[in-house]
C-alpha atoms as a PDB file:
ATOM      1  CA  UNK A   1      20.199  22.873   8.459  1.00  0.00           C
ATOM      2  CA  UNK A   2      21.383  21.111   5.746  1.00  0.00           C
ATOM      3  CA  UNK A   3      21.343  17.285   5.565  1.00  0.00           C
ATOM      4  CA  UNK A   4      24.970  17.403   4.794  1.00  0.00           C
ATOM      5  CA  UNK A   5      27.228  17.652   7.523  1.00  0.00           C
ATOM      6  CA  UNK A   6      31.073  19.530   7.364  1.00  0.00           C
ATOM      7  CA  UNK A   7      32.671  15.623   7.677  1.00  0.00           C
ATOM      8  CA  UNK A   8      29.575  13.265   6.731  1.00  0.00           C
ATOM      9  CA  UNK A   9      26.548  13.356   5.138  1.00  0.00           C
ATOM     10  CA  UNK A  10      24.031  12.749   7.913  1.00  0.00           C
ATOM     11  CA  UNK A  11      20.859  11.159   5.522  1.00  0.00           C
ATOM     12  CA  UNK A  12      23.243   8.831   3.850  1.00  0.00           C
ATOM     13  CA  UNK A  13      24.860   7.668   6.460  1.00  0.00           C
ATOM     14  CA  UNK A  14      21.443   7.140   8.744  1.00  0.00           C
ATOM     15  CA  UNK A  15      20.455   5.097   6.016  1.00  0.00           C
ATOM     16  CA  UNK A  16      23.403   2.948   5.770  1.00  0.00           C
ATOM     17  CA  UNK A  17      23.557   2.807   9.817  1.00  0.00           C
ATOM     18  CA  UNK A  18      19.906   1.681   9.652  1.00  0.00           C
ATOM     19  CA  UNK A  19      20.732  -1.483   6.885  1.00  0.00           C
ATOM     20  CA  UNK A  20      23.944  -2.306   9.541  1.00  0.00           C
ATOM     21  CA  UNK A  21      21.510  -2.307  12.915  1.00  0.00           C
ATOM     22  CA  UNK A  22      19.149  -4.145  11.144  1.00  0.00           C
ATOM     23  CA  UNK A  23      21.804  -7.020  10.179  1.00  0.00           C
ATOM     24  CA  UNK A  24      22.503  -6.866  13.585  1.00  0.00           C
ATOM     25  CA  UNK A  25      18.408  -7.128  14.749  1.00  0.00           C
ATOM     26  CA  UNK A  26      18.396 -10.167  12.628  1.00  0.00           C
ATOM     27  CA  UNK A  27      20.816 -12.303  14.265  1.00  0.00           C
ATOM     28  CA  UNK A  28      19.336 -11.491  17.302  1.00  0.00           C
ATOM     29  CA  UNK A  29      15.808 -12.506  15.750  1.00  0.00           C
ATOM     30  CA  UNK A  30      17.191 -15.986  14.546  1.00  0.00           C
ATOM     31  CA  UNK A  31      17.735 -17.070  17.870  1.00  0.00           C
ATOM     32  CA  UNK A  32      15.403 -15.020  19.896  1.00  0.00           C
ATOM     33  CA  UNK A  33      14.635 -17.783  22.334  1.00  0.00           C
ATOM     34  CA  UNK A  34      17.845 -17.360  23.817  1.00  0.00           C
ATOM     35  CA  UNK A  35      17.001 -13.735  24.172  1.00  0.00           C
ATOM     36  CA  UNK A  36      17.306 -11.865  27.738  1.00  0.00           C
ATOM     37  CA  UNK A  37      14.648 -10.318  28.128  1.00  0.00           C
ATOM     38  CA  UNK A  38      12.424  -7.912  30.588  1.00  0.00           C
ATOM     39  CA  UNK A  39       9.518  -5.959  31.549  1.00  0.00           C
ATOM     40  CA  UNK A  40       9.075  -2.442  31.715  1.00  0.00           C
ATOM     41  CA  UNK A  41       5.701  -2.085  32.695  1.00  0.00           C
ATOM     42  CA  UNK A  42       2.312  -3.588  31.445  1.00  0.00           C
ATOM     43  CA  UNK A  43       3.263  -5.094  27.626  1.00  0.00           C
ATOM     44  CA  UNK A  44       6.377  -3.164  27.315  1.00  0.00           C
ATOM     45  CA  UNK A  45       9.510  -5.333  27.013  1.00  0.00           C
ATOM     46  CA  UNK A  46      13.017  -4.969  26.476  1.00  0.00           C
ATOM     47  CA  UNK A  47      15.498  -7.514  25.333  1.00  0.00           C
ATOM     48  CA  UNK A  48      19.307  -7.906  25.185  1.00  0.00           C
ATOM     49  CA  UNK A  49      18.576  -7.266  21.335  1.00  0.00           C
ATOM     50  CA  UNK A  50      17.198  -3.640  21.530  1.00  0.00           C
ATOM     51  CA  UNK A  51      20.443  -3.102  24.100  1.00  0.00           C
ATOM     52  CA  UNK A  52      22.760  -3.728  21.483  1.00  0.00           C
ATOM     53  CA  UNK A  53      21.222  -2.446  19.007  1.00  0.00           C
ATOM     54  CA  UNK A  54      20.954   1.009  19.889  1.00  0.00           C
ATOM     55  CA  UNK A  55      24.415   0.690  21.350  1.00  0.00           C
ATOM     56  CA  UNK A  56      25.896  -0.371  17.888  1.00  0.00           C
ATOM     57  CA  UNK A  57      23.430   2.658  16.170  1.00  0.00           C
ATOM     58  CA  UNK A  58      24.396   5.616  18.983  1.00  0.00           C
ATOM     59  CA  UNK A  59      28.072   4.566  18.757  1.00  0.00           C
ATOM     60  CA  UNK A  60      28.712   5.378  15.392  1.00  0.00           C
ATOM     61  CA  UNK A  61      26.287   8.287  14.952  1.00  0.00           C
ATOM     62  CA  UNK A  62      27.728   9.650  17.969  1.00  0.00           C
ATOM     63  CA  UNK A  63      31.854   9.171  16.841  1.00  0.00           C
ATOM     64  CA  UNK A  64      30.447  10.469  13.191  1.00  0.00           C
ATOM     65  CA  UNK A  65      28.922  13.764  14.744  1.00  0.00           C
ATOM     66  CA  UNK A  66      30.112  14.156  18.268  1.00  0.00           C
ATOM     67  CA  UNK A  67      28.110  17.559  18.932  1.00  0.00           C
ATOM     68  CA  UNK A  68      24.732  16.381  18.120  1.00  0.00           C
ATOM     69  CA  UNK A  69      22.839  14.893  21.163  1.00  0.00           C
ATOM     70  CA  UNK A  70      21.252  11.817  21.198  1.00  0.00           C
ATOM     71  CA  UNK A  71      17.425  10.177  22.791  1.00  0.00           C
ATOM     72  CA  UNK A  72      17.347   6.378  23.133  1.00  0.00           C
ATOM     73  CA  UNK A  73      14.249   4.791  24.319  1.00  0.00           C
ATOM     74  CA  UNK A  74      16.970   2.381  25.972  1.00  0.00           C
ATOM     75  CA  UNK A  75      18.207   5.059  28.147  1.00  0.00           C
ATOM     76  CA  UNK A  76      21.470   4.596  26.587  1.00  0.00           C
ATOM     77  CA  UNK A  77      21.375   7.991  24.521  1.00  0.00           C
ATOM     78  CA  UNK A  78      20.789  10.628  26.997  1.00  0.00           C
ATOM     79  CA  UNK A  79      18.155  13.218  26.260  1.00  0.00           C
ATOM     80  CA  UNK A  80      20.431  16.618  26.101  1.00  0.00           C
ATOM     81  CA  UNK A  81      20.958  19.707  23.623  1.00  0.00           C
ATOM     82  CA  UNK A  82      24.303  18.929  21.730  1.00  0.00           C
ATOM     83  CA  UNK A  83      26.425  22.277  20.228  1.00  0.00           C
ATOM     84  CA  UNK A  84      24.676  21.148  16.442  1.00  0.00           C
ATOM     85  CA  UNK A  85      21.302  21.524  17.637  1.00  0.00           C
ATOM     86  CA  UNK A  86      20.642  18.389  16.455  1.00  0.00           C
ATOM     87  CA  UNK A  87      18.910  15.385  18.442  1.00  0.00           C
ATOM     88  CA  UNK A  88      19.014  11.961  16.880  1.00  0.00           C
ATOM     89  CA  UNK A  89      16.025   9.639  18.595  1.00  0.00           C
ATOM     90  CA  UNK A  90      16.414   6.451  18.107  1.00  0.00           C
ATOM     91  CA  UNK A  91      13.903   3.488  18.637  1.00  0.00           C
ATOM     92  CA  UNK A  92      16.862   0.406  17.768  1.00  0.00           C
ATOM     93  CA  UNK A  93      13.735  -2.350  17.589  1.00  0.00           C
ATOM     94  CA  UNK A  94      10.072  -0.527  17.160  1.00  0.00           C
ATOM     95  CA  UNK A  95       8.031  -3.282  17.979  1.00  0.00           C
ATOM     96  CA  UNK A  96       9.781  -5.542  20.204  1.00  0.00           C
ATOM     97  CA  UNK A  97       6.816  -7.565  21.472  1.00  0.00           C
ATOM     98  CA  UNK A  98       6.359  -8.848  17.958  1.00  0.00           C
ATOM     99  CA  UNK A  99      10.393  -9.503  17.399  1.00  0.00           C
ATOM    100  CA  UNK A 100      10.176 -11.480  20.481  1.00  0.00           C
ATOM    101  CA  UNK A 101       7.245 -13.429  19.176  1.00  0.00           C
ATOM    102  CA  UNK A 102       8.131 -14.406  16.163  1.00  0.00           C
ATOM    103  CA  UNK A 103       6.237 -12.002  13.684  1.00  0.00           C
ATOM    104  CA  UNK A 104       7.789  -9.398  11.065  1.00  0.00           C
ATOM    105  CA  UNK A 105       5.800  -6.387  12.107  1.00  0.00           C
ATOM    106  CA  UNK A 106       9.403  -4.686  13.945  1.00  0.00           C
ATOM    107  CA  UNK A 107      11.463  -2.395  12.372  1.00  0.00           C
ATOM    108  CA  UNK A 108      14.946   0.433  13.297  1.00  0.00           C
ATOM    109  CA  UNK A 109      13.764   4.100  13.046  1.00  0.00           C
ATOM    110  CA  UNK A 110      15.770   6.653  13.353  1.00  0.00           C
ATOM    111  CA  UNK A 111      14.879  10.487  13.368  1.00  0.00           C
ATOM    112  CA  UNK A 112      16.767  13.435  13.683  1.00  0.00           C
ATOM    113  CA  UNK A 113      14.886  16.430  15.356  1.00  0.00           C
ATOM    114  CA  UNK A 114      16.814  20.054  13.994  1.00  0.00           C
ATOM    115  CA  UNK A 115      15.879  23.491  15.946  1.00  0.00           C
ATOM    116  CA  UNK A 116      12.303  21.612  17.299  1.00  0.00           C
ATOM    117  CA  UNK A 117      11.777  20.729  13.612  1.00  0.00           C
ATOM    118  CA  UNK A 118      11.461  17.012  12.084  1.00  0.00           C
ATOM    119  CA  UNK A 119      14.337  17.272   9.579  1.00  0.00           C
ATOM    120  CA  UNK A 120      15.599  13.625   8.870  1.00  0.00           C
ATOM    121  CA  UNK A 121      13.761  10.142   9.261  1.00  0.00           C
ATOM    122  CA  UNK A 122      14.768   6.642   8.024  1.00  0.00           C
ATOM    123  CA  UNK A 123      13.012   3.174   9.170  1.00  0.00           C
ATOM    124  CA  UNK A 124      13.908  -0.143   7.868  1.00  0.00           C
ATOM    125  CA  UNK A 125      12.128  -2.760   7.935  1.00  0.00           C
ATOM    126  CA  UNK A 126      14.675  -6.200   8.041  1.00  0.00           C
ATOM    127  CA  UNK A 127      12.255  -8.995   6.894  1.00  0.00           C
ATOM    128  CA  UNK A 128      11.191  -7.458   3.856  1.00  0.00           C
ATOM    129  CA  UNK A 129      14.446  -5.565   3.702  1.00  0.00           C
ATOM    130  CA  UNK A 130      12.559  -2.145   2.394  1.00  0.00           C
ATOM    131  CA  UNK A 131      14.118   0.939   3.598  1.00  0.00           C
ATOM    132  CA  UNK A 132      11.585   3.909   4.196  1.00  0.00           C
ATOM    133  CA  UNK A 133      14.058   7.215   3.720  1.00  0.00           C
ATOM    134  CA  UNK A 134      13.068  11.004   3.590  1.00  0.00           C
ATOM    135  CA  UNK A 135      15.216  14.132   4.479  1.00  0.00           C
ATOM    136  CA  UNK A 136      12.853  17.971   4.714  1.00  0.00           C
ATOM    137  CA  UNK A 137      12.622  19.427   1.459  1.00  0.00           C
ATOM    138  CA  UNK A 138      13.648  15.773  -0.974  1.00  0.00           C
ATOM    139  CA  UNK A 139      10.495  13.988  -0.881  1.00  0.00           C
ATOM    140  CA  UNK A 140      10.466  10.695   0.385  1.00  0.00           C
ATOM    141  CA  UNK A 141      11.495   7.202  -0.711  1.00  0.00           C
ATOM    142  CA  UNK A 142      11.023   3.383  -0.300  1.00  0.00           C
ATOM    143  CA  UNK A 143      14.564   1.402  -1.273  1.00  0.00           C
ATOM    144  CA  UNK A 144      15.023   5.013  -3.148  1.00  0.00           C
ATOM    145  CA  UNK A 145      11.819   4.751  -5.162  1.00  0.00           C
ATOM    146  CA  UNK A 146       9.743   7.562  -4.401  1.00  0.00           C
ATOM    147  CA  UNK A 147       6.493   7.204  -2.743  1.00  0.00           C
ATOM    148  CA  UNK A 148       3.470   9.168  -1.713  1.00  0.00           C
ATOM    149  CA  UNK A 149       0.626   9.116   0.423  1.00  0.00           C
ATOM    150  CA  UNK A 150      -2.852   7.744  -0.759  1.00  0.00           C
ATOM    151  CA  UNK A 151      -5.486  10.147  -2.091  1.00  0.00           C
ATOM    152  CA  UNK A 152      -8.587   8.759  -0.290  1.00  0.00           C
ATOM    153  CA  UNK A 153     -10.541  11.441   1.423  1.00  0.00           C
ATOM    154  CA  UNK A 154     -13.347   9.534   2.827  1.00  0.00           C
ATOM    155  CA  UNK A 155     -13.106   6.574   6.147  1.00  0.00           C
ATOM    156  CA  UNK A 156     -15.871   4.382   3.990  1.00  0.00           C
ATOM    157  CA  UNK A 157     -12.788   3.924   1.524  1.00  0.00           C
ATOM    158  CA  UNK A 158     -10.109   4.028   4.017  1.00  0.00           C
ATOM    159  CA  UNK A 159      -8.019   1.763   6.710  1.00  0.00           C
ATOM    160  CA  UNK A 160      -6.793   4.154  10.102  1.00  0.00           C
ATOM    161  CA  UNK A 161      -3.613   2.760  12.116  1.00  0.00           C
ATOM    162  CA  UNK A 162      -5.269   2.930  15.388  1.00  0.00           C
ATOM    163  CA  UNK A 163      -2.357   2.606  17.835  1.00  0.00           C
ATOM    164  CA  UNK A 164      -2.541   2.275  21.541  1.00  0.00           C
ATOM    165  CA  UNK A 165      -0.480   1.038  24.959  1.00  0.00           C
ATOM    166  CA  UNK A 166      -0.949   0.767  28.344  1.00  0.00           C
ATOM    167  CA  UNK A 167      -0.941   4.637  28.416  1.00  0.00           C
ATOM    168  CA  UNK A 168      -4.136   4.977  26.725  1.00  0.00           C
ATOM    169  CA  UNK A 169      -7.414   5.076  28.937  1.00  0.00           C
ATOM    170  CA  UNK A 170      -9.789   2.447  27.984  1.00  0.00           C
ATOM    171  CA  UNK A 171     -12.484   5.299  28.128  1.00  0.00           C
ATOM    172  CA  UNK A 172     -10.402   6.831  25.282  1.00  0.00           C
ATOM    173  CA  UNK A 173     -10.066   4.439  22.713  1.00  0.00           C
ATOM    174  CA  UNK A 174     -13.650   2.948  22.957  1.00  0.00           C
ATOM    175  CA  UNK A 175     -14.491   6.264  22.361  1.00  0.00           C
ATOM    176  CA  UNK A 176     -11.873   6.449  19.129  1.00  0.00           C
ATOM    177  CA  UNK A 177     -13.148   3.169  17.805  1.00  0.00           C
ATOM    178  CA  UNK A 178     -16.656   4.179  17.696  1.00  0.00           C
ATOM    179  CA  UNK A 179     -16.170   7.459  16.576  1.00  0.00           C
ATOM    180  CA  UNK A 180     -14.139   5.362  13.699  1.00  0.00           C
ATOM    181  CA  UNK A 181     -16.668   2.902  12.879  1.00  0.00           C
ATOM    182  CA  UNK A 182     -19.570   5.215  13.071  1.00  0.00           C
ATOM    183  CA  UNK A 183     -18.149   6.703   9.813  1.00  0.00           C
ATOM    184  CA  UNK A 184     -17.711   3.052   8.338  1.00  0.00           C
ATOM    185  CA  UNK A 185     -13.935   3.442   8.457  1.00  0.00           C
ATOM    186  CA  UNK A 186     -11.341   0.173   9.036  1.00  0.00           C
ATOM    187  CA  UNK A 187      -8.477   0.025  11.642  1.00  0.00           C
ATOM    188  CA  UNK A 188      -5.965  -2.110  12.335  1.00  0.00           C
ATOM    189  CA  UNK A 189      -2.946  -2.388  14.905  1.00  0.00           C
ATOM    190  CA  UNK A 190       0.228  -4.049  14.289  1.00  0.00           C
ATOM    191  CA  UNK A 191       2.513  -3.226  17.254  1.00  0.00           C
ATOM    192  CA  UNK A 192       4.927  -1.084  15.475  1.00  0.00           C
ATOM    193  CA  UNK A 193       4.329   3.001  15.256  1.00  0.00           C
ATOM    194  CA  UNK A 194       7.215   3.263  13.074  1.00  0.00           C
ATOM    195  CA  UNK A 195       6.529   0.900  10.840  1.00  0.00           C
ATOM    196  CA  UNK A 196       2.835   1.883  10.705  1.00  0.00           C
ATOM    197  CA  UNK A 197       3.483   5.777   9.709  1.00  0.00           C
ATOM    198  CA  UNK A 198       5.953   4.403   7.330  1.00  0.00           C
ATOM    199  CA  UNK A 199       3.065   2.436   5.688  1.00  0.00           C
ATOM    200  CA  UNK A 200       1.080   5.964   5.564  1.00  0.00           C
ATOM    201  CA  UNK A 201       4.226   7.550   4.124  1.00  0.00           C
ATOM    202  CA  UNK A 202       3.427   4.656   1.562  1.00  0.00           C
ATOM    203  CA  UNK A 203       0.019   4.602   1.221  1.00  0.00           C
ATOM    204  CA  UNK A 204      -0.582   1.572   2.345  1.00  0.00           C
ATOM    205  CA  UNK A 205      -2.347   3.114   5.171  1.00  0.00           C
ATOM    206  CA  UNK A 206      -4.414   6.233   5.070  1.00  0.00           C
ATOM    207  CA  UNK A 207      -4.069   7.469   8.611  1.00  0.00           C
ATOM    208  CA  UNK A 208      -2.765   6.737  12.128  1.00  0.00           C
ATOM    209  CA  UNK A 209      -4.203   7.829  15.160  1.00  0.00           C
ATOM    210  CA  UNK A 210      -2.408   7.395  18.855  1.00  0.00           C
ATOM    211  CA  UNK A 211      -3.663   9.183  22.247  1.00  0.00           C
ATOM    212  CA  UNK A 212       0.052   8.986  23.721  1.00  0.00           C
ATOM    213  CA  UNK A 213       3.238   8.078  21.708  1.00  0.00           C
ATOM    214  CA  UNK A 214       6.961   8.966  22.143  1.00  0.00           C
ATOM    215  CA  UNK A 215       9.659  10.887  20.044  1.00  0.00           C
ATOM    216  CA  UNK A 216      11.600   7.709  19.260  1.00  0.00           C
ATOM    217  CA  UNK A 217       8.803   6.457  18.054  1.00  0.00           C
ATOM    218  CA  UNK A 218       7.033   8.631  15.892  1.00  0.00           C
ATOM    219  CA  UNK A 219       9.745  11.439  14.378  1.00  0.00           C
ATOM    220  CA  UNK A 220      11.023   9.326  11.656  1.00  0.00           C
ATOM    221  CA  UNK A 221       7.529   8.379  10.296  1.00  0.00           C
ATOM    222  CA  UNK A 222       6.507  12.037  10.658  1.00  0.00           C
ATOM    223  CA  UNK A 223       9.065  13.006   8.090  1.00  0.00           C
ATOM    224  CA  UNK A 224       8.563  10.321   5.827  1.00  0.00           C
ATOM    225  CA  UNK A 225       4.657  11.074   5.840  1.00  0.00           C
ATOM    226  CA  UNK A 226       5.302  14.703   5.520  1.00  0.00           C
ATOM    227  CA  UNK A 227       8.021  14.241   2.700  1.00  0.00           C
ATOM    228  CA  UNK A 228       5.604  12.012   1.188  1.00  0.00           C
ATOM    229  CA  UNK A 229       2.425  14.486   1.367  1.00  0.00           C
ATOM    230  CA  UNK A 230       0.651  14.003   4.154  1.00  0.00           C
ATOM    231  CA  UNK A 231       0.295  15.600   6.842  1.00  0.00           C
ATOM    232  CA  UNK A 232       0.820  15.388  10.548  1.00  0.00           C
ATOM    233  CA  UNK A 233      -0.085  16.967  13.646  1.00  0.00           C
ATOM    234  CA  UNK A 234       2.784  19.111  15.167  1.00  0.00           C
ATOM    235  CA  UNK A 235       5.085  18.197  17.878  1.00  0.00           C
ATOM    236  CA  UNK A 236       4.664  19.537  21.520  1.00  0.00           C
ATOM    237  CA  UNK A 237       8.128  19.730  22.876  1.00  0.00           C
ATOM    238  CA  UNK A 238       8.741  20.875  26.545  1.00  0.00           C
ATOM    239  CA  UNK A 239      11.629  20.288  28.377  1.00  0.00           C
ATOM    240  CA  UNK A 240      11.391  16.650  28.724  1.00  0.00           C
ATOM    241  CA  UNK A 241      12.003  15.006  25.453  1.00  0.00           C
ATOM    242  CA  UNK A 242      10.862  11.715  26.633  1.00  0.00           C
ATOM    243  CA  UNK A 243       7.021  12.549  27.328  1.00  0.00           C
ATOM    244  CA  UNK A 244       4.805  10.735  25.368  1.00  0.00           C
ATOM    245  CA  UNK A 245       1.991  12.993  23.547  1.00  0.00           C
ATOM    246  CA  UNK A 246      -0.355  12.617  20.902  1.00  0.00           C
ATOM    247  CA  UNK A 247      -0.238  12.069  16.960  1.00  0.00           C
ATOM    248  CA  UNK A 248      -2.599  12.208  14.118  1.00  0.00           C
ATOM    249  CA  UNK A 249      -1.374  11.969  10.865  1.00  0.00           C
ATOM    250  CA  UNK A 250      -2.704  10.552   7.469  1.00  0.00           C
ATOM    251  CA  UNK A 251      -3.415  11.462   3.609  1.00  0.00           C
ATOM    252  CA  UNK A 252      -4.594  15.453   3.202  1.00  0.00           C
ATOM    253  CA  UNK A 253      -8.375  14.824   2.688  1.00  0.00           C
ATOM    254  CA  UNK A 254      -8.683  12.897   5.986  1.00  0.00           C
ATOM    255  CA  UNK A 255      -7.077  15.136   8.244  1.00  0.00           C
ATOM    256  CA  UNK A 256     -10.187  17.100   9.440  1.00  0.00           C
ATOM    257  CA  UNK A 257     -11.751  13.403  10.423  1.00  0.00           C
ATOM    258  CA  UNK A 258      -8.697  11.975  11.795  1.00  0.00           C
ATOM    259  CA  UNK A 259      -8.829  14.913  14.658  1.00  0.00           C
ATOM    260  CA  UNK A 260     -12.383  14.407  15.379  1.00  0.00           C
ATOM    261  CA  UNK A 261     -11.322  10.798  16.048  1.00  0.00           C
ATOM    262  CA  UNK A 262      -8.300  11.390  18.183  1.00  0.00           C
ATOM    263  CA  UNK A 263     -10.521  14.390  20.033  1.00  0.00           C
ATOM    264  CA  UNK A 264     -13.445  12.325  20.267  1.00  0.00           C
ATOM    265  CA  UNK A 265     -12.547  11.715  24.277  1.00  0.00           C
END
């Protein structure tokens, strides 16, 4: 698959979409308190803001290519195998317990999944209005700069995105933090898995480690991190997209470590 469609180019315009949903994330974000908002289980909310958001961002992606199929983690994209064999998934605000509270660390990914291959990914990050861009085979960008993944090949030198939810047994990430710290690396958590892998992509990170993250979450990042060269662990797809499942990914000389850590349970 090409990124260029027979009517639109799909990376451009996922690009542009993702500047649009984010003007549209903003509003919402200037007068959060006003917000609707509810709770999907143990720290995971959902606000009248993500609704719309990934209404405005299926809508046109969906009226620009009508036979690819479309994942929401709103449930407003349903999980199916369009005639392209193309599945846009869609995370309209990554982070939304941060949005609602005020901080910056939330950002729109969208990913496009071709023949159970990451092809497409594009997050952007409204408050410091960088947009993280990559397409299989281009390389990746930040506000089309191109960036890369750090070199660091040791934890003593390196800080790990160690992401968890609700999901992850306590047992497990005890386990992943010592395993971390026993081999004096740094972690840190900010809420976001988009935005974090999008930091690896950038090197501001040097690896991310989660026991149980979804599609919407993760495929954009993947390419980005990939296009950028890193590496990443590969998807397990079965017949139900919307499974979460694991995800290690980082800078080359840490990717032996980085499995130990995620295996360490």
């Amino acid at each position: 698959m090409t990124t260029t469609g027979p009517r639109t180019d799909r990376y451009a315009f996922a690009q542009s979409l993702a500047r649009r949903a984010g003007a549209l994330a903003s509003d919402y974000f200037g007068d959060r308190e006003r917000l609707t908002v509810e709770l999907k289980g143990p720290q995971d909310f959902v606000s009248e803001a993500d609704r719309a958001v990934e209404r405005l961002i299926v809508g046109r992606l969906s009226a620009a290519f009508p036979d690819d199929a479309f994942l929401g983690e709103e449930d407003q994209a349903a999980a199916s195998v369009g005639t392209s064999g193309a599945i846009w998934a869609i995370d309209p605000i990554d982070g939304t317990t941060n949005f609602l509270q005020g901080r910056d660390e939330w950002c729109i990914s969208i990913g496009l999944l071709y023949e159970a291959q990451p092809a497409l990914g594009v997050i952007y990050h409204p408050p410091s209005d960088e947009l993280y861009a990559a397409a299989r085979g281009q390389g990746a960008t930040r506000n089309n700069v191109p960036i890369h993944v750090s070199g660091r090949t040791s934890f003593s030198e390196s800080t790990i995105v160690l992401e968890y939810s609700a999901r992850t047994p306590i047992a497990v990430l005890f386990s992943q933090l010592q395993s971390l710290a026993a081999q004096g690396g740094d972690c840190r958590r900010n809420g976001s898995a988009a935005l974090s892998l999008a930091y690896v992509a950038d090197g501001r990170f040097d690896g991310y480690v989660e026991y149980d993250v979804y599609l919407w979450d993760m495929l954009a990042g993947m390419v980005l991190i990939r296009e950028a060269g890193g590496w990443t662990s590969d998807l397990v797809l079965g017949q139900d997209l919307r499974c979460g499942q694991p995800l290690v990914a980082g800078t080359p000389g840490l990717r032996k470590r980085l499995i130990q850590v995620l295996r360490r349970d």
